[in-house]
PDB file of N, CA and C in Angstrom:
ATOM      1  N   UNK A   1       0.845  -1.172   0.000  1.00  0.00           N
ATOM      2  CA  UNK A   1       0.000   0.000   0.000  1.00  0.00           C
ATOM      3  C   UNK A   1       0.894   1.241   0.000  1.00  0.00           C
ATOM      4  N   UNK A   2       0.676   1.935  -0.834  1.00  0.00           N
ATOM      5  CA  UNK A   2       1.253   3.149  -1.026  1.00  0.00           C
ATOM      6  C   UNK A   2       0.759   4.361   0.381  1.00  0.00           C
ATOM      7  N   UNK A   3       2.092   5.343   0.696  1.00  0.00           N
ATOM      8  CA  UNK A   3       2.122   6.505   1.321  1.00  0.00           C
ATOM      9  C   UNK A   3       0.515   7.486   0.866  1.00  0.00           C
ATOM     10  N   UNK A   4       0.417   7.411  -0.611  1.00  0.00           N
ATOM     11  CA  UNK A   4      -0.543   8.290  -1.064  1.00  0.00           C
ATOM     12  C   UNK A   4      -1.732   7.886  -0.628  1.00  0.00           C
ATOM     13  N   UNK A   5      -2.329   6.103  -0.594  1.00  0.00           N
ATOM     14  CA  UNK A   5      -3.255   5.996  -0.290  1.00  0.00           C
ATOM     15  C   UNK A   5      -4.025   5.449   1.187  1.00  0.00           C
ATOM     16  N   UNK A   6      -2.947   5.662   1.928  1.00  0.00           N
ATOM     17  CA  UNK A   6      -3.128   6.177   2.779  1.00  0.00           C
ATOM     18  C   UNK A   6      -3.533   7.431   3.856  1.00  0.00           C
ATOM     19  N   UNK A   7      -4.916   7.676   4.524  1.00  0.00           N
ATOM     20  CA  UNK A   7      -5.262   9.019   4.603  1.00  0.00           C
ATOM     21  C   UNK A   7      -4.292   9.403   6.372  1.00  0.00           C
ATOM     22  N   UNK A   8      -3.230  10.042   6.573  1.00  0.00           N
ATOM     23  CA  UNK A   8      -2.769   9.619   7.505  1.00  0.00           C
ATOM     24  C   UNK A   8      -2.639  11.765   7.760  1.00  0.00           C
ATOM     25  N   UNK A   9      -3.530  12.225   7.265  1.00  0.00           N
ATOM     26  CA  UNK A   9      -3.715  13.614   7.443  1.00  0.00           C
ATOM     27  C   UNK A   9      -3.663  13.967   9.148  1.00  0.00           C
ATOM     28  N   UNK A  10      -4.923  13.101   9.641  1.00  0.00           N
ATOM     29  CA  UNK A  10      -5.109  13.167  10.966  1.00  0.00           C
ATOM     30  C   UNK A  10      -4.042  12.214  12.223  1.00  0.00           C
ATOM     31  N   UNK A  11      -2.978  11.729  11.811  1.00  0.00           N
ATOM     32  CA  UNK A  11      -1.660  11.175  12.484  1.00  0.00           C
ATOM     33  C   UNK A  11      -0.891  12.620  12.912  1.00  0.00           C
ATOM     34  N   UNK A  12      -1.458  13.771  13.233  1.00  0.00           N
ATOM     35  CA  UNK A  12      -0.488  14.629  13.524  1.00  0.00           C
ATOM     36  C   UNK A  12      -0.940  15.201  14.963  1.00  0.00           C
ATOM     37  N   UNK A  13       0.430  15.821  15.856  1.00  0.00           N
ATOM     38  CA  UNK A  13       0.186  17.056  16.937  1.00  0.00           C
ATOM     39  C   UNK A  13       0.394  17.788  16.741  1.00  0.00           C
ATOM     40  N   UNK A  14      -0.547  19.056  17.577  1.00  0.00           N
ATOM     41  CA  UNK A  14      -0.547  20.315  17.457  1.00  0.00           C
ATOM     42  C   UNK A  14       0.466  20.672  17.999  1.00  0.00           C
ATOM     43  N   UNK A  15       1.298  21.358  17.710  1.00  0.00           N
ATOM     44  CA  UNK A  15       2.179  22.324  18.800  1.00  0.00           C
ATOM     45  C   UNK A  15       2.298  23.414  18.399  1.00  0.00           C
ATOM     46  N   UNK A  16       2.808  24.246  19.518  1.00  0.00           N
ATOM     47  CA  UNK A  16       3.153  25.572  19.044  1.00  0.00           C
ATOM     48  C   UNK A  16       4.616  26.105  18.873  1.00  0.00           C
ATOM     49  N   UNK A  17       5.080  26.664  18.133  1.00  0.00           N
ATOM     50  CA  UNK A  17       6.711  27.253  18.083  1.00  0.00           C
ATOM     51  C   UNK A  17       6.981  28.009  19.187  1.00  0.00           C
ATOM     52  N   UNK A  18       8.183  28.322  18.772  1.00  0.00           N
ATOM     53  CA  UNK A  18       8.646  29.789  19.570  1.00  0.00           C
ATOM     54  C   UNK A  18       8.318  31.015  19.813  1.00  0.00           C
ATOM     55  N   UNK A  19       7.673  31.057  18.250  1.00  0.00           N
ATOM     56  CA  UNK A  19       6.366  32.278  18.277  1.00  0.00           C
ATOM     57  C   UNK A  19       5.129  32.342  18.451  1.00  0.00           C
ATOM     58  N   UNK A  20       5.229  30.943  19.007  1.00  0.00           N
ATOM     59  CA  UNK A  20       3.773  31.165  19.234  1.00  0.00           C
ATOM     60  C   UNK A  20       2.567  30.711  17.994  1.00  0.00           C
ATOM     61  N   UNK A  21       3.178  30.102  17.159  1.00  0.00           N
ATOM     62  CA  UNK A  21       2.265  30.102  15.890  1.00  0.00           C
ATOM     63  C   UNK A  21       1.782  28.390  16.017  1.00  0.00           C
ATOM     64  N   UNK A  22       0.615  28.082  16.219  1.00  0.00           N
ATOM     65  CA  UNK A  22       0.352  26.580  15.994  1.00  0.00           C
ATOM     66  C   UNK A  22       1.300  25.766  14.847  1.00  0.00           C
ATOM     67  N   UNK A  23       1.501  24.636  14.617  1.00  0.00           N
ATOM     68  CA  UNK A  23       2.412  23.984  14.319  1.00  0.00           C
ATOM     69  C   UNK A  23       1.839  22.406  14.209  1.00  0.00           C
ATOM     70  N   UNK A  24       1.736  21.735  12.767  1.00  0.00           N
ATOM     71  CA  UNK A  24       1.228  20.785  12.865  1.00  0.00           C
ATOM     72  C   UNK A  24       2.536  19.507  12.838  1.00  0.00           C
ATOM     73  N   UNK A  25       2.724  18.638  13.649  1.00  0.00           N
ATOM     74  CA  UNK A  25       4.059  17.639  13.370  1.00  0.00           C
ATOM     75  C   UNK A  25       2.886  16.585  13.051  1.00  0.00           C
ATOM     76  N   UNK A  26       3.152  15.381  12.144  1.00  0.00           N
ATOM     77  CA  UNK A  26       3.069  14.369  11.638  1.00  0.00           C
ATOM     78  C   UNK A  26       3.717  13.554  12.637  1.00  0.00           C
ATOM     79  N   UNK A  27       3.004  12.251  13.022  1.00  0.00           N
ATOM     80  CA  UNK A  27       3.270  11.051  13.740  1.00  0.00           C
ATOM     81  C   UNK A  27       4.915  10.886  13.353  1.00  0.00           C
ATOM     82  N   UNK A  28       4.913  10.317  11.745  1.00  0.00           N
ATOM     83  CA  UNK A  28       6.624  10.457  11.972  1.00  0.00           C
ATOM     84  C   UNK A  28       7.434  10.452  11.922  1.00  0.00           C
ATOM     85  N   UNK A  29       6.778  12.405  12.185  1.00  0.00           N
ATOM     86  CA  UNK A  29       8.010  13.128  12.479  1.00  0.00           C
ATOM     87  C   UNK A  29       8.636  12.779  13.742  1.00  0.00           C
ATOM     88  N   UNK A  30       7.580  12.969  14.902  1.00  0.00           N
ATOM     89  CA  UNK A  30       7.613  12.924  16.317  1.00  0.00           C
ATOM     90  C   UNK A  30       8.863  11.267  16.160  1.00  0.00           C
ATOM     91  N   UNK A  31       8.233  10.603  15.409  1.00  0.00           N
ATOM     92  CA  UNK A  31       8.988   8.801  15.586  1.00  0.00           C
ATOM     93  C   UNK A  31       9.982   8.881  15.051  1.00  0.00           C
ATOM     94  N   UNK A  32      10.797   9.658  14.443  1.00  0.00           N
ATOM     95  CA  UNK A  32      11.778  10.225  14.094  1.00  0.00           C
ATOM     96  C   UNK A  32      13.007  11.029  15.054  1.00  0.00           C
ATOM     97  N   UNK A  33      12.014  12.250  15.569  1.00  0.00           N
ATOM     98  CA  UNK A  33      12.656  12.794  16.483  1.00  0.00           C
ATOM     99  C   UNK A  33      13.266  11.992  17.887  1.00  0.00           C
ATOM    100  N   UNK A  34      12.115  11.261  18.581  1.00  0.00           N
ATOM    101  CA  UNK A  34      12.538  10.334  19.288  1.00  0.00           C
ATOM    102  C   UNK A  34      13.366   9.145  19.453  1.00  0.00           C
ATOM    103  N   UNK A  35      13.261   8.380  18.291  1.00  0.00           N
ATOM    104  CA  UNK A  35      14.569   7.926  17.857  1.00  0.00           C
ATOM    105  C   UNK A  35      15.966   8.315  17.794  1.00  0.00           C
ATOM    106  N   UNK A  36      16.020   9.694  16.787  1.00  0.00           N
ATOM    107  CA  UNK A  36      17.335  10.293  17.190  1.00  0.00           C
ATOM    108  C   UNK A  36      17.513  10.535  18.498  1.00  0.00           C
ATOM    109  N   UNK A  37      16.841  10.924  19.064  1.00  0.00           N
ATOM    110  CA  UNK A  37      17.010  11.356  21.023  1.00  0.00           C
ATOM    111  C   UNK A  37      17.447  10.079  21.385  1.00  0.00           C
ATOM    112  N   UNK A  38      16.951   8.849  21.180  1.00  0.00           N
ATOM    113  CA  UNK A  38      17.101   7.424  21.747  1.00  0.00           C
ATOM    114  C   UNK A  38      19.050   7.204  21.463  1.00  0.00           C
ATOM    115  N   UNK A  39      19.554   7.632  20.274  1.00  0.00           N
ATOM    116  CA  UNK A  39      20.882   7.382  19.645  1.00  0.00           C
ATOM    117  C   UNK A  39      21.701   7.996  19.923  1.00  0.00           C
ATOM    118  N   UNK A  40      21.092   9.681  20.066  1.00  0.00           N
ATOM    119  CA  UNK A  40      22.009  10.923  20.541  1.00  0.00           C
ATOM    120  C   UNK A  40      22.504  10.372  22.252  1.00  0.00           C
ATOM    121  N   UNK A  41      21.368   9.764  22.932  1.00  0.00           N
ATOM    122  CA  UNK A  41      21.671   9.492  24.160  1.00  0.00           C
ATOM    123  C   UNK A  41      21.476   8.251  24.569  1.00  0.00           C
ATOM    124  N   UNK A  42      22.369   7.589  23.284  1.00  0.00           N
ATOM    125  CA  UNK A  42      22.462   6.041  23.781  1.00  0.00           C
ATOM    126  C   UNK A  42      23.970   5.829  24.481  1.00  0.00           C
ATOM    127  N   UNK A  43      24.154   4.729  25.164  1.00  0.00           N
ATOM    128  CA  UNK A  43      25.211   4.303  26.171  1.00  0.00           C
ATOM    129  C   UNK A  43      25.406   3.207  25.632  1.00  0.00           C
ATOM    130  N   UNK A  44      26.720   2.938  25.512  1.00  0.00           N
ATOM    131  CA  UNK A  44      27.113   1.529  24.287  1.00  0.00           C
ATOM    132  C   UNK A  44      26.222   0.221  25.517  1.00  0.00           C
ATOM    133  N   UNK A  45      26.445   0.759  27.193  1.00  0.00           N
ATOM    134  CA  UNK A  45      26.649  -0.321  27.684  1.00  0.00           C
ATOM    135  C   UNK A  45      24.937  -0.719  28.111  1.00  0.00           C
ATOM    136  N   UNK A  46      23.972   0.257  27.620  1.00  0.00           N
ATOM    137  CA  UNK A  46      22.654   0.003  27.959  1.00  0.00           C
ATOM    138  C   UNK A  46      22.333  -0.120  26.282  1.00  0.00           C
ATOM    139  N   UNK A  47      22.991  -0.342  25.211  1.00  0.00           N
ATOM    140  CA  UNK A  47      22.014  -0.937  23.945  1.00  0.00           C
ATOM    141  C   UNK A  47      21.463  -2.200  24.264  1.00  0.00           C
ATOM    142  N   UNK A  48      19.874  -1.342  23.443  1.00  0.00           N
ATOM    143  CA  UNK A  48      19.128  -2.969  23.059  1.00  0.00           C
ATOM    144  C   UNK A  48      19.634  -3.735  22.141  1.00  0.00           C
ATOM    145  N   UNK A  49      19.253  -4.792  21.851  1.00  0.00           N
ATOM    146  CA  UNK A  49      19.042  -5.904  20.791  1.00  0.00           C
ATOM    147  C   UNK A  49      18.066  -5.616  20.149  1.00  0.00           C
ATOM    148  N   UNK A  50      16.661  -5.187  20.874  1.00  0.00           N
ATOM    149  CA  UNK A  50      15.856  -5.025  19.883  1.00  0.00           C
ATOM    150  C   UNK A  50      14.649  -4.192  19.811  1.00  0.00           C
ATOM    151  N   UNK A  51      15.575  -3.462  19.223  1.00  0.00           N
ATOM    152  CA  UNK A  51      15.046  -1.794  18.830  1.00  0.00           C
ATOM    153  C   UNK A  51      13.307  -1.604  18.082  1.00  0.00           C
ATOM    154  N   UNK A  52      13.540  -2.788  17.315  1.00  0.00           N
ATOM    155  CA  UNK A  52      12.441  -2.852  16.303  1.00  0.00           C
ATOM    156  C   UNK A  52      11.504  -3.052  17.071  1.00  0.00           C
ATOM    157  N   UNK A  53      12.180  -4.171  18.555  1.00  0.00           N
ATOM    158  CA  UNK A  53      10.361  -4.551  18.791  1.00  0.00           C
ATOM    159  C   UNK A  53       9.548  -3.742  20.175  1.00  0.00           C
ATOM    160  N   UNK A  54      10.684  -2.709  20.642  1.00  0.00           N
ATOM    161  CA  UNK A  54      10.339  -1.849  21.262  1.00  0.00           C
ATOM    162  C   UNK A  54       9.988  -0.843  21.190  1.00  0.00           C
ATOM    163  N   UNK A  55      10.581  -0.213  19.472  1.00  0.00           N
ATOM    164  CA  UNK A  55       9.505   0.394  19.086  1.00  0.00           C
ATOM    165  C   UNK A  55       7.780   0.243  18.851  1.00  0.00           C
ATOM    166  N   UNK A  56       8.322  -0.681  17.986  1.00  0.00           N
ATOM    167  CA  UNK A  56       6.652  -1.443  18.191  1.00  0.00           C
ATOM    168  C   UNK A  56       5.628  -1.415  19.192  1.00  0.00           C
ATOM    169  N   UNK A  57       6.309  -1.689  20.319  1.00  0.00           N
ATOM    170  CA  UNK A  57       5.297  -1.722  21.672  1.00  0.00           C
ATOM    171  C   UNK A  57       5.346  -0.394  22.132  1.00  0.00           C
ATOM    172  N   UNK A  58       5.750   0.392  22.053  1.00  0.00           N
ATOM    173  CA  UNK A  58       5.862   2.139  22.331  1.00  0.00           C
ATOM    174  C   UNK A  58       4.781   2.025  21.626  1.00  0.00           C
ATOM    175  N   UNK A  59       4.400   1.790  20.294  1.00  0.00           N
ATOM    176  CA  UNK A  59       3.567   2.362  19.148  1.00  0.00           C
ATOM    177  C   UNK A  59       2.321   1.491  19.545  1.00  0.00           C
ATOM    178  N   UNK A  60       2.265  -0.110  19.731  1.00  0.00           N
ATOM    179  CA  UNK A  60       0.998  -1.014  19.795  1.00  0.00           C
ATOM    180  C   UNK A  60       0.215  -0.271  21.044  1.00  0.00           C
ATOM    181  N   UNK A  61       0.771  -0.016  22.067  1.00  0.00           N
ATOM    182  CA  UNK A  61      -0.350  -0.400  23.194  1.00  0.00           C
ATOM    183  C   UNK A  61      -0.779   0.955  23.403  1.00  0.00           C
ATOM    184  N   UNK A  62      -0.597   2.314  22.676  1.00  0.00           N
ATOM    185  CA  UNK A  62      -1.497   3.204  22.968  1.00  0.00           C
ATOM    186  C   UNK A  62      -2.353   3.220  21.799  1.00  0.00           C
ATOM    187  N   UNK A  63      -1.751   2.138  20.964  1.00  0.00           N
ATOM    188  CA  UNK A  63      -2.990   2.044  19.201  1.00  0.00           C
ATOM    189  C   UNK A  63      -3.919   1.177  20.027  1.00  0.00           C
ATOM    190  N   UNK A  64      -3.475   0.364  20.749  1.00  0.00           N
ATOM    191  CA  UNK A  64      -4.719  -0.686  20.914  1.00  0.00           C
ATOM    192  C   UNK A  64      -5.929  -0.337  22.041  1.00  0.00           C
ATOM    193  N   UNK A  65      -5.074   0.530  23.209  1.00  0.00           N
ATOM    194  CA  UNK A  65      -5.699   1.468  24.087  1.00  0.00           C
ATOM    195  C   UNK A  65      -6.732   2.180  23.211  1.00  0.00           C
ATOM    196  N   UNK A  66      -6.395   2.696  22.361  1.00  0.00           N
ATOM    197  CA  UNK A  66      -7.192   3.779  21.929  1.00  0.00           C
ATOM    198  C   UNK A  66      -8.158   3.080  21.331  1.00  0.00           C
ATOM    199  N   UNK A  67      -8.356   2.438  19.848  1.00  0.00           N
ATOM    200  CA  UNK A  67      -9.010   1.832  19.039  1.00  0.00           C
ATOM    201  C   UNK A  67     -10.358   0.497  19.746  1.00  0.00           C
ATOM    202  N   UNK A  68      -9.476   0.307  21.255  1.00  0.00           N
ATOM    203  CA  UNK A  68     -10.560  -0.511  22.273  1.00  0.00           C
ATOM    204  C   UNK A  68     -11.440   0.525  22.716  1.00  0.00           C
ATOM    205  N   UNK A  69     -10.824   2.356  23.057  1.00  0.00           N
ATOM    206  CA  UNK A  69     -11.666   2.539  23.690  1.00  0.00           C
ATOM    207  C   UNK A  69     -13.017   3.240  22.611  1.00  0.00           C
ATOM    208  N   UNK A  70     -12.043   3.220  20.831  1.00  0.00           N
ATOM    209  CA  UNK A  70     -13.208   3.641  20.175  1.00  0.00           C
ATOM    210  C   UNK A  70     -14.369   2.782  20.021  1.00  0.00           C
ATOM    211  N   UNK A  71     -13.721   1.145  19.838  1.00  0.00           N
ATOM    212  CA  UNK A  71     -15.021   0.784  19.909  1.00  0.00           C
ATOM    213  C   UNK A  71     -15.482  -0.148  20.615  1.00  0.00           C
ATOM    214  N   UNK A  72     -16.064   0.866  21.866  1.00  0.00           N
ATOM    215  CA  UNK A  72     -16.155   0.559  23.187  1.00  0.00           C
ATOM    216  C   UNK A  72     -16.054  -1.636  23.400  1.00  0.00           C
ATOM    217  N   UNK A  73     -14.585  -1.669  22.981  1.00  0.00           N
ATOM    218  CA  UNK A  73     -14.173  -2.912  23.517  1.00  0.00           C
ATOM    219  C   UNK A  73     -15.031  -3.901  22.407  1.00  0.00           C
ATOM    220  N   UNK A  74     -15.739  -3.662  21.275  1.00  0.00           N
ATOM    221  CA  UNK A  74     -15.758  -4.332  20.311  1.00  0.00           C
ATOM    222  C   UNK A  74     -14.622  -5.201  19.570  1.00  0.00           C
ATOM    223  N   UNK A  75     -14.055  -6.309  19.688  1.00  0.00           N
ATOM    224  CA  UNK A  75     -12.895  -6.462  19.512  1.00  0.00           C
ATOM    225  C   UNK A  75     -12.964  -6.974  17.496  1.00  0.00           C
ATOM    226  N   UNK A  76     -13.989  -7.649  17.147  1.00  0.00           N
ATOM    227  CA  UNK A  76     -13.901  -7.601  15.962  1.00  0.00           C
ATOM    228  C   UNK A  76     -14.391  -6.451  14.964  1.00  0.00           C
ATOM    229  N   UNK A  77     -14.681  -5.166  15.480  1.00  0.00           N
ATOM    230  CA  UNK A  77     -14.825  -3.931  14.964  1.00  0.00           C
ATOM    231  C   UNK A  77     -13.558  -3.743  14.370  1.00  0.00           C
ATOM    232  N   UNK A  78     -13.170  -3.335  15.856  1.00  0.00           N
ATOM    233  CA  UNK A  78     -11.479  -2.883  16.568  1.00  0.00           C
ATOM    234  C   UNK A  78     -10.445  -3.442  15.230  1.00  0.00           C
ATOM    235  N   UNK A  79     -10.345  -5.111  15.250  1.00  0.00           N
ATOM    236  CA  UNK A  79      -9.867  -6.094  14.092  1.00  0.00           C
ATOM    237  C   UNK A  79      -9.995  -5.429  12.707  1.00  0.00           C
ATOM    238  N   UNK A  80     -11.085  -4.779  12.508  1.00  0.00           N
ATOM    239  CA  UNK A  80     -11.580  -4.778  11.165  1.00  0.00           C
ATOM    240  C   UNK A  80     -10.877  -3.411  11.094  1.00  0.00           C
ATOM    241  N   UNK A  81     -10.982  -2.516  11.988  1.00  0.00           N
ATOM    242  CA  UNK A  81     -10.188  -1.074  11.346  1.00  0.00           C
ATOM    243  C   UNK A  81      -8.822  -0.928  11.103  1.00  0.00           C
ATOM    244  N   UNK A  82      -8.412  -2.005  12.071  1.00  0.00           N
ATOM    245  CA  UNK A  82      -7.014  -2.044  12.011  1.00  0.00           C
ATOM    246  C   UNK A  82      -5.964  -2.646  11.004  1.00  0.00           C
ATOM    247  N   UNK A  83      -7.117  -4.113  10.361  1.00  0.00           N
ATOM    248  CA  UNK A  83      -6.730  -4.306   9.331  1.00  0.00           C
ATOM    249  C   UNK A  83      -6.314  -6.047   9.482  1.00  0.00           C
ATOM    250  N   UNK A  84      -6.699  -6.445  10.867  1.00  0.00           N
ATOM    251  CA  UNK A  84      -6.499  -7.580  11.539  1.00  0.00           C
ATOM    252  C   UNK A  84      -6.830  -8.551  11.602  1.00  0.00           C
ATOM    253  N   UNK A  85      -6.448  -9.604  11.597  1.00  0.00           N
ATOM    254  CA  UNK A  85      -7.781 -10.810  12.225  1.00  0.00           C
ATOM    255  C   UNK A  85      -7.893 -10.883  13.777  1.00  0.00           C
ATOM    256  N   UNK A  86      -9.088 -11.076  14.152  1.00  0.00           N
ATOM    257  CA  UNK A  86      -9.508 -10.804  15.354  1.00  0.00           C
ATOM    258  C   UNK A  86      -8.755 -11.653  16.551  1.00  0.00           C
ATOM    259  N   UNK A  87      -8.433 -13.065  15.778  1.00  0.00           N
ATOM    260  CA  UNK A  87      -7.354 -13.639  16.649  1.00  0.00           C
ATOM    261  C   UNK A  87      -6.140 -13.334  17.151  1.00  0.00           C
ATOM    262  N   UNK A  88      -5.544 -12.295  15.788  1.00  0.00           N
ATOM    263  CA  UNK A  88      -4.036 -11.704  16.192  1.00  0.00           C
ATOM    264  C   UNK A  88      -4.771 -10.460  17.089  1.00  0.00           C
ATOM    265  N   UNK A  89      -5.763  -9.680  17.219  1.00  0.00           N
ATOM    266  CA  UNK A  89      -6.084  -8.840  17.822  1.00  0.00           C
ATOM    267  C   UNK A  89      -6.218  -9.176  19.565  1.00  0.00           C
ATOM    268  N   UNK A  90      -6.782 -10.435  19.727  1.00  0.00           N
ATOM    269  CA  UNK A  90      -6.737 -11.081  20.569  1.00  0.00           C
ATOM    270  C   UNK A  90      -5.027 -11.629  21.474  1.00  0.00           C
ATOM    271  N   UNK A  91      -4.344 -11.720  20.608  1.00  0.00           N
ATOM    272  CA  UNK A  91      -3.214 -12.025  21.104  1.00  0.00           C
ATOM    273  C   UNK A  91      -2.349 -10.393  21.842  1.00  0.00           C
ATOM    274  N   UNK A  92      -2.516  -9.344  21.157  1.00  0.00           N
ATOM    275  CA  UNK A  92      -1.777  -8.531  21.111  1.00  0.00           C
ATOM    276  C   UNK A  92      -2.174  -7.612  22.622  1.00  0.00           C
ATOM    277  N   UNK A  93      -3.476  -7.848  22.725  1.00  0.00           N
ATOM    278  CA  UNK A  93      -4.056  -7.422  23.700  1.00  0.00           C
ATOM    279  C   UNK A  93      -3.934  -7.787  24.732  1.00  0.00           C
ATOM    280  N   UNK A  94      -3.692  -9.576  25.106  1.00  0.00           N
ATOM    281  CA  UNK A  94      -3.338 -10.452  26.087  1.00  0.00           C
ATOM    282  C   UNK A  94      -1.624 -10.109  26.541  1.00  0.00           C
ATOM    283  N   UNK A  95      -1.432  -9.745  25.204  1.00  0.00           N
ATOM    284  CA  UNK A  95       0.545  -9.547  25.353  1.00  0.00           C
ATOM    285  C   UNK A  95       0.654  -8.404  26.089  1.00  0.00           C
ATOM    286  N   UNK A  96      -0.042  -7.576  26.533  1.00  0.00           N
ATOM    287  CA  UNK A  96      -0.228  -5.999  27.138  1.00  0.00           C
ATOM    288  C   UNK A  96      -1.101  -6.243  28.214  1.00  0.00           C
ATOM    289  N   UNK A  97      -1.814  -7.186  28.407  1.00  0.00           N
ATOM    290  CA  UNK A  97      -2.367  -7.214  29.730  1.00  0.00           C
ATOM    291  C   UNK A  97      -3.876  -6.445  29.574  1.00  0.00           C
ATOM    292  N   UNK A  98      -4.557  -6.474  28.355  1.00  0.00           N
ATOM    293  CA  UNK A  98      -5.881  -5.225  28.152  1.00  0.00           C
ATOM    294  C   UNK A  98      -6.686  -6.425  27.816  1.00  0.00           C
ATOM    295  N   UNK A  99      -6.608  -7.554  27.774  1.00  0.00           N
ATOM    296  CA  UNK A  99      -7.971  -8.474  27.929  1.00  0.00           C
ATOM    297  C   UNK A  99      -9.172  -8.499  28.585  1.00  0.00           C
TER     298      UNK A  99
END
């Protein structure tokens, strides 16, 4: 699936600058920025192994928080927006403790 067809308009925070002027950042950007922060102030002797899957869980459990509480704990709704089968939806949720 392509960047384009994807509607990911509403993946952004508001902030404001220095002047004061609202400021829209894109999801990620923010996943970007934080990352570099993660590298700028990494310690050889506290690296992970695995970066990928901690990103991931930074990113899963406030998607799954949220999307449970849109539909109010519908879990094969939930499945269907996300793009899921309801079984892996089921797992991911148990892996976080939101069963």
């Amino acid at each position: 699936m392509s960047e384009d067809s994807i509607h990911t308009e509403f993946l952004v925070i508001h902030t404001k600058d220095k002047q004061d002027k609202m400021v829209k950042k894109p999801l990620r950007i923010l996943v970007k920025k934080s990352l570099e922060n993660y590298f700028l102030h990494l310690d050889d002797s506290k690296r992970v192994g695995n970066l990928y899957q901690l990103v991931l869980s930074e990113l899963e459990r406030p998607l799954l928080d949220t999307i449970m509480q849109y539909t109010r704990g519908n879990q094969t709704r939930a499945a269907s927006i996300m793009g899921i089968n309801r079984s892996t939806l089921r797992k991911k949720l148990k892996r976080y403790g939101m069963n």
